[in-house]
C-alpha atoms as a PDB file:
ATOM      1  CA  UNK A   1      31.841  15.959 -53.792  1.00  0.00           C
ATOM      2  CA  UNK A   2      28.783  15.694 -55.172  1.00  0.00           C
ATOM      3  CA  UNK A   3      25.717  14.711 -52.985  1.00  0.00           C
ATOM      4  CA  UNK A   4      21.876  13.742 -53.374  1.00  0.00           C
ATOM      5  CA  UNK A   5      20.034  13.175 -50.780  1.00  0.00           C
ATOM      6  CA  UNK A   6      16.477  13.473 -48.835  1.00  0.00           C
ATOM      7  CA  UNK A   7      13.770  12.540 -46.702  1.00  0.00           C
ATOM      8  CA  UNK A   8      12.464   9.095 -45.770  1.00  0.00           C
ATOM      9  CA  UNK A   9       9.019   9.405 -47.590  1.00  0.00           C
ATOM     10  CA  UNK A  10      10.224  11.128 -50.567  1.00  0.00           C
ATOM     11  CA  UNK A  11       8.596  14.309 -49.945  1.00  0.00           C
ATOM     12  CA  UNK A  12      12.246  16.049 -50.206  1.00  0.00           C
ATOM     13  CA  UNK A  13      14.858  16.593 -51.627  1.00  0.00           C
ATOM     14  CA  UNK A  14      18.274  17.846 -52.463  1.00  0.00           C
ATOM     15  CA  UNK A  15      21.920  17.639 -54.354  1.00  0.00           C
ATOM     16  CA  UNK A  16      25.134  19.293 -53.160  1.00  0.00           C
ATOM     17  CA  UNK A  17      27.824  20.190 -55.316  1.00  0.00           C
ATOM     18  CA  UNK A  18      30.861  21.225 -53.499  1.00  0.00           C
ATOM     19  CA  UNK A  19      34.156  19.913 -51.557  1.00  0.00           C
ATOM     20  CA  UNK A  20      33.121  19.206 -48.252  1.00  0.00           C
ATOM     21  CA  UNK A  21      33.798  21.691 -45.871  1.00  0.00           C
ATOM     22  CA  UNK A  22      34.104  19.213 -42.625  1.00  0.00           C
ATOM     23  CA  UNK A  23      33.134  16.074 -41.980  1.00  0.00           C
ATOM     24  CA  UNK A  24      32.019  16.123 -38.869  1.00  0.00           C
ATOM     25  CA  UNK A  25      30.679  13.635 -35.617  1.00  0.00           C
ATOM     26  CA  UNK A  26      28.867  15.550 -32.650  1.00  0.00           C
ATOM     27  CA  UNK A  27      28.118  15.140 -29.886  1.00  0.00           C
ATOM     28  CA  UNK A  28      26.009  17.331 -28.157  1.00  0.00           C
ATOM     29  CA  UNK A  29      22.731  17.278 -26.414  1.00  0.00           C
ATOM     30  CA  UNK A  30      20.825  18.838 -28.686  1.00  0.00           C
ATOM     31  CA  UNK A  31      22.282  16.433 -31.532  1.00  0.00           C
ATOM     32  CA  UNK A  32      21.766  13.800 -29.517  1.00  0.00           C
ATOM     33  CA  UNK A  33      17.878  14.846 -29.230  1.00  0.00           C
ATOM     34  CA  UNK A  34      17.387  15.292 -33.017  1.00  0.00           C
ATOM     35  CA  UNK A  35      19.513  11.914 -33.364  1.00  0.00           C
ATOM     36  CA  UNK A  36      17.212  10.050 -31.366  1.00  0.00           C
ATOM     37  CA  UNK A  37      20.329   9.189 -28.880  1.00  0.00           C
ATOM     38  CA  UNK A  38      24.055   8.924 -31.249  1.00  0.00           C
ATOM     39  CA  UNK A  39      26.023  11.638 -32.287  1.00  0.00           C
ATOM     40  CA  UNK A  40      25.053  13.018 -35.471  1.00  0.00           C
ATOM     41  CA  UNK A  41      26.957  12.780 -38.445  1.00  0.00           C
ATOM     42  CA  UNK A  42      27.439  15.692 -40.747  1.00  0.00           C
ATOM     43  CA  UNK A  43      29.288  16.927 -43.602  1.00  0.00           C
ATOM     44  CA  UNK A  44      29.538  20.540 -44.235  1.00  0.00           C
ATOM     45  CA  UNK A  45      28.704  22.083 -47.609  1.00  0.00           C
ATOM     46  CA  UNK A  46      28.898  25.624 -49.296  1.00  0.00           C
ATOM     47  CA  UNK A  47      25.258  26.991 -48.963  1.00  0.00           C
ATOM     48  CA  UNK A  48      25.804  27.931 -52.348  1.00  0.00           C
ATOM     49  CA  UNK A  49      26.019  24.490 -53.982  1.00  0.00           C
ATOM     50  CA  UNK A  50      22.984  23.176 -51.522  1.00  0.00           C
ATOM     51  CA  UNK A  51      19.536  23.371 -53.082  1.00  0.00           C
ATOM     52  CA  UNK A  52      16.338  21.730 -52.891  1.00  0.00           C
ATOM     53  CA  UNK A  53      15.204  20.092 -55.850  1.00  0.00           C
ATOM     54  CA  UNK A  54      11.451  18.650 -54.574  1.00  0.00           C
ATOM     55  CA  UNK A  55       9.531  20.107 -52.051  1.00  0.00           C
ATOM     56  CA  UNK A  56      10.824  22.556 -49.071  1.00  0.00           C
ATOM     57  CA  UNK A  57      11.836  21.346 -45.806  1.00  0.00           C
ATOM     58  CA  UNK A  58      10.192  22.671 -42.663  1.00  0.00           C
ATOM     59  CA  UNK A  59      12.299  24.290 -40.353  1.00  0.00           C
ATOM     60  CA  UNK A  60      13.105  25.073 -36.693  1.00  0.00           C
ATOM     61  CA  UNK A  61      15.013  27.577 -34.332  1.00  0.00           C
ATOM     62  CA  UNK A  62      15.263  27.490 -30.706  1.00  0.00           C
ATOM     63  CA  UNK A  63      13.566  31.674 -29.586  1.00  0.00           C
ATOM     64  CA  UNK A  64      14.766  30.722 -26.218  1.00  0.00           C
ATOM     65  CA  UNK A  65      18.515  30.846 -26.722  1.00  0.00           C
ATOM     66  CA  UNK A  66      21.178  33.118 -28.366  1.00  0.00           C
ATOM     67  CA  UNK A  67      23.000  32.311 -31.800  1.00  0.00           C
ATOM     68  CA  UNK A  68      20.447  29.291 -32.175  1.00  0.00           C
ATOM     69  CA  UNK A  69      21.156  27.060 -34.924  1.00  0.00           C
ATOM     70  CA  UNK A  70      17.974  26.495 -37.599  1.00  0.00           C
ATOM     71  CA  UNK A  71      17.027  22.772 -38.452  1.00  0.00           C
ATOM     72  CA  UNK A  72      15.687  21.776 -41.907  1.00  0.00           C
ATOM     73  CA  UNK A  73      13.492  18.751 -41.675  1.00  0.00           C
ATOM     74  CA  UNK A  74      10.769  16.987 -43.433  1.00  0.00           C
ATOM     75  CA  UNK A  75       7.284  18.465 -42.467  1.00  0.00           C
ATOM     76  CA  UNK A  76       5.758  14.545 -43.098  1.00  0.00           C
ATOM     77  CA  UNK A  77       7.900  12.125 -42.551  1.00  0.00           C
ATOM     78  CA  UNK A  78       9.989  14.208 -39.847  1.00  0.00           C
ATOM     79  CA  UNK A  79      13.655  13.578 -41.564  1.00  0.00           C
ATOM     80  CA  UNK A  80      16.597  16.006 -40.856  1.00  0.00           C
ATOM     81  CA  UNK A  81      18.057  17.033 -43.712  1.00  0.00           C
ATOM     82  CA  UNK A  82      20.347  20.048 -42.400  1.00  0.00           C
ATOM     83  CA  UNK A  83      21.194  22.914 -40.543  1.00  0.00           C
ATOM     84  CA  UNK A  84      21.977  25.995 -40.913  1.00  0.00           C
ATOM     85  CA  UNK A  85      24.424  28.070 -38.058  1.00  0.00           C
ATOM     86  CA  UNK A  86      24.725  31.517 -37.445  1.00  0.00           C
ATOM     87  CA  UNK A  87      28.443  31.022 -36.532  1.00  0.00           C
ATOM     88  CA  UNK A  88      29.061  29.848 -40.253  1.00  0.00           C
ATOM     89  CA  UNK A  89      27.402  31.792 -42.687  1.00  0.00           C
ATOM     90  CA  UNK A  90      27.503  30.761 -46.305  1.00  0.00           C
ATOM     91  CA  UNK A  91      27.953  26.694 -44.930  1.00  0.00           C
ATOM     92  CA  UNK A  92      24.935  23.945 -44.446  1.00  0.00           C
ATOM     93  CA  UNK A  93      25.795  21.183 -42.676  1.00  0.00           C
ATOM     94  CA  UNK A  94      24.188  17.757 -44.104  1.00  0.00           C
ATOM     95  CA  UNK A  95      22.420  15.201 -42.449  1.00  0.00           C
ATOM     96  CA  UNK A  96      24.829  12.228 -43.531  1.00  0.00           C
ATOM     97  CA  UNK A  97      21.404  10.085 -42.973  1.00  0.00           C
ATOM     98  CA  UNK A  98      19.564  11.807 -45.571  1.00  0.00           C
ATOM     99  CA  UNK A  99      22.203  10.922 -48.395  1.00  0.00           C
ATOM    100  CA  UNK A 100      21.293   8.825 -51.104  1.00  0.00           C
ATOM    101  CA  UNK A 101      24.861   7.281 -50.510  1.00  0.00           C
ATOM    102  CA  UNK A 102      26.140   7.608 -47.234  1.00  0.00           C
ATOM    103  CA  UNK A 103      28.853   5.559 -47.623  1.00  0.00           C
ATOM    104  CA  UNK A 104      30.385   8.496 -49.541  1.00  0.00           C
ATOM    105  CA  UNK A 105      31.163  10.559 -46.042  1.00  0.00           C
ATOM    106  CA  UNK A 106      33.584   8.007 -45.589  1.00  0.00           C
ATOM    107  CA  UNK A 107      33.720   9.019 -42.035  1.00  0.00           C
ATOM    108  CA  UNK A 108      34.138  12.006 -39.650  1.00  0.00           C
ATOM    109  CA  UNK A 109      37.640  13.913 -39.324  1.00  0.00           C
ATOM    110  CA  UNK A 110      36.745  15.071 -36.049  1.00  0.00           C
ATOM    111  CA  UNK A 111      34.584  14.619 -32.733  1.00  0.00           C
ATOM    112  CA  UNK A 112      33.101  17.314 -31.399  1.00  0.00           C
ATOM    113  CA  UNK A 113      31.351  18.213 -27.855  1.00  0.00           C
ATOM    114  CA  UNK A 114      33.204  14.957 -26.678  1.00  0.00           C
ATOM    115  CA  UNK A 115      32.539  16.605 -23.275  1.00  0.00           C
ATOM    116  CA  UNK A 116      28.681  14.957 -23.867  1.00  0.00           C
ATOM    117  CA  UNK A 117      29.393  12.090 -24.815  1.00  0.00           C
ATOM    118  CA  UNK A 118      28.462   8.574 -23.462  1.00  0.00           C
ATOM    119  CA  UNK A 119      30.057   5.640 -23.061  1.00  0.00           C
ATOM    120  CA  UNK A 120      28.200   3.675 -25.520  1.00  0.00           C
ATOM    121  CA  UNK A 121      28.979   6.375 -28.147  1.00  0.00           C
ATOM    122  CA  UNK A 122      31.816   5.419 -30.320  1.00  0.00           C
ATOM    123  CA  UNK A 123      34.584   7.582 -32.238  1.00  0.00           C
ATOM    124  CA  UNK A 124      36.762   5.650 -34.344  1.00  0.00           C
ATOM    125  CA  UNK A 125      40.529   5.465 -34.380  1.00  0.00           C
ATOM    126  CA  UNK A 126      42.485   8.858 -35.354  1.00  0.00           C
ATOM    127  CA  UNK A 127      39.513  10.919 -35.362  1.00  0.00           C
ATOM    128  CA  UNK A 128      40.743  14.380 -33.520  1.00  0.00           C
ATOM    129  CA  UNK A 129      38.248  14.861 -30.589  1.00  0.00           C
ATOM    130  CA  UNK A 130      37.861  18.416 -28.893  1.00  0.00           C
ATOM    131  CA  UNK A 131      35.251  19.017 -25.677  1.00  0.00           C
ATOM    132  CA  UNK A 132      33.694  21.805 -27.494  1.00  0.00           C
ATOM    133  CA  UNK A 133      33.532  23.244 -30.607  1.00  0.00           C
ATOM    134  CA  UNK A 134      37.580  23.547 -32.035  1.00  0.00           C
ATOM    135  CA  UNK A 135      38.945  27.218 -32.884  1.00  0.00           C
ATOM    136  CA  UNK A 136      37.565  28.251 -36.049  1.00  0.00           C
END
């Protein structure tokens, strides 16, 4: 799967080359902050195959918990792009948002941190769902 991608002004951006690892729909509260309220959509990538090809995202990690995961964003416009988790070294997991063609994720293969989930939140026929995170 190859991938292009970036932020909303323009200011970044990136190509992936790379079977995706996971395709993924969470859940949680914290992607439910950065999403602005959904579930975020991501597809996972070798880190290897991930690189920035116009400017260089901005980033963020949480000092106030343990094994905190580090957002990429755009330092203008405020776009995720990715981010990065300890738990999975040598992955990225992709912003489906940020693609130039996000009709290319073709959907998520699982639902995760169901266990937050709302009501209004929607997970589509014969997508596996697990409370947490699965067993790696």
């Amino acid at each position: 799967m190859k991938m292009t991608g970036g932020c909303y002004c323009g200011d970044v951006r990136y190509e992936a080359d790379g079977e995706a690892l996971m395709k993924v729909q969470c859940h949680c509260r914290e992607c439910q902050h950065i999403s602005g309220g959904g579930a975020n959509l991501i597809v996972g990538v070798a880190e290897a195959g991930m690189k920035y090809t116009k400017g260089a995202p901005a980033q963020f990690t949480r000092d106030d918990i343990d094994a905190a995961v580090t957002r990429e964003f755009c330092g203008r416009c405020g776009t995720p792009i990715l981010t990065r988790v300890p738990q999975n070294p040598g992955a990225v997991f992709v912003k489906v948002g940020s693609m130039d063609r996000p009709e290319d994720f073709g959907g998520p293969d699982v639902a995760i941190h169901t266990d937050d989930k709302y009501d209004f939140h929607v997970i589509g026929d014969g997508v596996m769902q697990f409370p947490k995170l699965p067993p790696m």
